[in-house]
Protein backbone atom coordinates (compact mmCIF):
# COMPACT_ATOMS: atom_id res chain seq x y z
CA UNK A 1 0.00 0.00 0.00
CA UNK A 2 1.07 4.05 -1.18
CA UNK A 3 1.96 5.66 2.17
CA UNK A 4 -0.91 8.49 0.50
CA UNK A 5 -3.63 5.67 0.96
CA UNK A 6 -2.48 4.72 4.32
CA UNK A 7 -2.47 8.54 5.40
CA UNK A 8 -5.88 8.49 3.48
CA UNK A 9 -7.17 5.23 5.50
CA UNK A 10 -5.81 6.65 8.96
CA UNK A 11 -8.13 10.30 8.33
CA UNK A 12 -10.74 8.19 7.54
CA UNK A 13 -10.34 6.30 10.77
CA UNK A 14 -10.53 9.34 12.85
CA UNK A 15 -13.11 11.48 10.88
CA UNK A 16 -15.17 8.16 10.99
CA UNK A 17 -14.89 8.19 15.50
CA UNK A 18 -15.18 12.19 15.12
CA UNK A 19 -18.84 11.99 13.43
CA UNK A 20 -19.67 9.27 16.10
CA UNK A 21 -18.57 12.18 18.81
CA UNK A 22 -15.63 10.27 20.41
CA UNK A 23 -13.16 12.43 22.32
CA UNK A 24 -9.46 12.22 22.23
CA UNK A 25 -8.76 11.15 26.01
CA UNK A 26 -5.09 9.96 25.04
CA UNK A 27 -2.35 9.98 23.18
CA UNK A 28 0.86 9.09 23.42
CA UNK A 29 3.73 9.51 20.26
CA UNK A 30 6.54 6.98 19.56
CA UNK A 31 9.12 6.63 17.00
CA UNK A 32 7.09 4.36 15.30
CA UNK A 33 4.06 6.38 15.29
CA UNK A 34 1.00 7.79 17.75
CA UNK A 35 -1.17 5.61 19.75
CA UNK A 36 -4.69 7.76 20.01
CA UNK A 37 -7.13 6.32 22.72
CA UNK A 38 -10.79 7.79 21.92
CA UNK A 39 -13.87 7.46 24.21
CA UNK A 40 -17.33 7.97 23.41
CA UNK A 41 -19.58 9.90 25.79
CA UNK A 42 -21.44 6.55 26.25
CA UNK A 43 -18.62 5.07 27.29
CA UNK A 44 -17.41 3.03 24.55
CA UNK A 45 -13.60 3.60 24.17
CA UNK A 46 -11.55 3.11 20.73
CA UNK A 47 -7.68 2.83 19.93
CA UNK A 48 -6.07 3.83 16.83
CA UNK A 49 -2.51 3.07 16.21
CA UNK A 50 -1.42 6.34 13.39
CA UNK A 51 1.89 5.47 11.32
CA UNK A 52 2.46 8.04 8.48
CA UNK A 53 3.26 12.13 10.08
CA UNK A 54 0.33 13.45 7.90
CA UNK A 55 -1.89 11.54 10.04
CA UNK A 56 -0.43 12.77 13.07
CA UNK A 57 -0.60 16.19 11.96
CA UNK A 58 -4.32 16.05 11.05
CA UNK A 59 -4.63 14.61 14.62
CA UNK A 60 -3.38 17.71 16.32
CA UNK A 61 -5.62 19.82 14.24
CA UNK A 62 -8.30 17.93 15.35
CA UNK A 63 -7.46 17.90 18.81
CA UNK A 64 -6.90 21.63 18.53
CA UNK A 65 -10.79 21.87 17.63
CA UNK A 66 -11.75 19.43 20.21
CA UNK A 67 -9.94 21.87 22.90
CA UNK A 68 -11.61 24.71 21.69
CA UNK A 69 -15.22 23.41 21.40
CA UNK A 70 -14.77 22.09 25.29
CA UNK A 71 -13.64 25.66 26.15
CA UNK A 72 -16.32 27.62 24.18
CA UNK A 73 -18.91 25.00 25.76
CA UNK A 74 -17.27 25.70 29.17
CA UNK A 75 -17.65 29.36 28.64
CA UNK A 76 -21.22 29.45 27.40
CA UNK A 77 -21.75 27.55 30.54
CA UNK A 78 -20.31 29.50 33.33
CA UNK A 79 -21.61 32.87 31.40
CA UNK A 80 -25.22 31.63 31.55
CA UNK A 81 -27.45 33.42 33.77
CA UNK A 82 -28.46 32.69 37.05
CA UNK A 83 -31.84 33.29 38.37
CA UNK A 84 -31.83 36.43 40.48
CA UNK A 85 -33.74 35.70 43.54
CA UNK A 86 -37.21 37.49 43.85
CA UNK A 87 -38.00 40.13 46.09
């Protein structure tokens, strides 16, 4: 196999848990590659083992939207109003 359909068949791993709304809870990088550990909120949990660096690199940009979805979500939150006691 082309290294471009193995970087093609690793994306397609991780868009495929992304559209099923796992989260990246793990990952940890090796010479050999990245080992990604994904959960979903139901609790079902996924590895994927990512060989080829254009993989990894789509990873962190994924990741990178991941962090900022969980921060805008955390902000909406907090920023929500409170119900004012009545008088």
């Amino acid at each position: 196999m082309s290294e471009y359909q193995q970087v093609l068949e690793e994306k397609a791993k991780l868009d495929g848990y992304m559209v099923r709304q796992f989260k990246f809870i793990h990952i940890e990088e090796n010479l050999s590659g990245a080992t990604v550990t994904l959960q979903h909120p139901g609790g079902e949990a996924a590895t994927v083992q990512l060989l080829t660096a254009e993989a990894r690199k789509y990873l962190t940009n994924l990741l990178i939207k991941q962090l900022a979805q969980s921060r805008a979500s955390a902000a909406a939150s907090s920023s929500s109003p409170s119900a004012a006691p009545s008088a």
